[in-house]
Protein backbone atom coordinates (compact mmCIF):
# COMPACT_ATOMS: atom_id res chain seq x y z
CA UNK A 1 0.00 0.00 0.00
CA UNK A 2 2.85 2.30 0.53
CA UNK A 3 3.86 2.39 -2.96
CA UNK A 4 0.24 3.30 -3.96
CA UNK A 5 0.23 6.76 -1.56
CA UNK A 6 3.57 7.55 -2.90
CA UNK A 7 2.19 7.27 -6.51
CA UNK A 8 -1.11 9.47 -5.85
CA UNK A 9 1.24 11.73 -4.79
CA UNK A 10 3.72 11.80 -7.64
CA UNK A 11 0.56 12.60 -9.91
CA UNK A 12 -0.79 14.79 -7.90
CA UNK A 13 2.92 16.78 -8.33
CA UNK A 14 2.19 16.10 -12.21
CA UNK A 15 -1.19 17.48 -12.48
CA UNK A 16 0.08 20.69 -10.51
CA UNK A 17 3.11 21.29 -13.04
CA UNK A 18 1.14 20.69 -15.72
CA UNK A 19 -1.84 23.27 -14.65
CA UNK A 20 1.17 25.98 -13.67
CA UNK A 21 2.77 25.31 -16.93
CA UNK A 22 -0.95 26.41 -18.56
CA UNK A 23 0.06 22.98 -20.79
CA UNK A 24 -2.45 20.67 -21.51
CA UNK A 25 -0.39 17.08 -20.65
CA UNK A 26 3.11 16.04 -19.61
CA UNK A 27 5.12 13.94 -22.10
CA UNK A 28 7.74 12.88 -20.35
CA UNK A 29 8.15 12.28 -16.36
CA UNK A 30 11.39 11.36 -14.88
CA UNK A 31 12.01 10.43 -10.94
CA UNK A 32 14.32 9.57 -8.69
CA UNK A 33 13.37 5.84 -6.92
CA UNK A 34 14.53 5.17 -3.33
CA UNK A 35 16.26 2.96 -2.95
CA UNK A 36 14.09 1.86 0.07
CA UNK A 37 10.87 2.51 -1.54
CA UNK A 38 9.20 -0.79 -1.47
CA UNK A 39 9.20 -1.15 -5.42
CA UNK A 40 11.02 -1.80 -8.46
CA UNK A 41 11.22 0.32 -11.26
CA UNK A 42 9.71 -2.05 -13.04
CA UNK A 43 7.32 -2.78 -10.81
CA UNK A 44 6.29 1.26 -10.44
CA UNK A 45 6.49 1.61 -14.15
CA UNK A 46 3.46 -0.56 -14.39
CA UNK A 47 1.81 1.50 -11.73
CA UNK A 48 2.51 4.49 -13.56
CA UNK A 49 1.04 2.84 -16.97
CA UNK A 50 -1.93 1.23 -15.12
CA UNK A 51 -2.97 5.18 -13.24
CA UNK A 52 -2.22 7.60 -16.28
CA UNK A 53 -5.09 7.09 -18.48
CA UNK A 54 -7.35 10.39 -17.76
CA UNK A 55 -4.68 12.30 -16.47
CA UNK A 56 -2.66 14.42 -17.86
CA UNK A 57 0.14 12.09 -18.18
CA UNK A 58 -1.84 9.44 -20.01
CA UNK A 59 0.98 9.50 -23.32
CA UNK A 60 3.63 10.58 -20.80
CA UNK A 61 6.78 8.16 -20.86
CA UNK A 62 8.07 7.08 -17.64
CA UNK A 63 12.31 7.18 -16.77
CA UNK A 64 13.34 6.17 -13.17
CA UNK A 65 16.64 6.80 -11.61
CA UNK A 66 17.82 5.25 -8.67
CA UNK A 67 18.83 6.78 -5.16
CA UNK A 68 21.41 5.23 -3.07
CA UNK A 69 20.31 3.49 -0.07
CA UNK A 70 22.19 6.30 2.33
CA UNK A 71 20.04 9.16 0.25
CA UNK A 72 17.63 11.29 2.76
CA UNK A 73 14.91 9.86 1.03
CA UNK A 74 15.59 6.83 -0.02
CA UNK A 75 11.83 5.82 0.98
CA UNK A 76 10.15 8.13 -1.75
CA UNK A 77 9.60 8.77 -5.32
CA UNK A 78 11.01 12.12 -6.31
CA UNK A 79 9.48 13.86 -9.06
CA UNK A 80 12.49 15.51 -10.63
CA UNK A 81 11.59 16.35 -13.86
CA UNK A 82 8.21 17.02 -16.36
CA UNK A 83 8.14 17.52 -20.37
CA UNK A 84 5.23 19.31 -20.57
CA UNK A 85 3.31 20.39 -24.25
């Protein structure tokens, strides 16, 4: 369940950049993993692929980077980057 709150959150962070942006959808997304998170990149890629459709990051691709397990938040997903259009 924990990787589920931290993935409402990351598109709640997307839908807010996108509506500041005045764009209409994000095309690209890229985050940093912890380590520690609970979940694979693989495993929150299909997350991310099963949640997008309706949302603004419904075509949006999906890169993940991963934190060391000494990084202050090695327990999160870190939104660190949006294409938006």
């Amino acid at each position: 369940m924990h990787e589920l709150s931290l993935l409402n959150d990351l598109f709640k962070k997307i839908e807010t950049v996108v509506m500041d942006n005045n764009a209409e959808r994000a095309t690209h997304v890229t985050v940093q993993l912890g380590a520690l998170a609970h979940i694979s990149p693989n495993h929150l890629r299909e997350h991310f692929d099963q949640a997008k459709p309706g949302t603004s990051a419904e075509n949006a691709d999906l890169e993940v980077h991963l934190t060391e397990q000494n990084h202050p938040q090695a327990q999160d997903i870190m939104l660190e980057s949006i294409e938006v259009e």
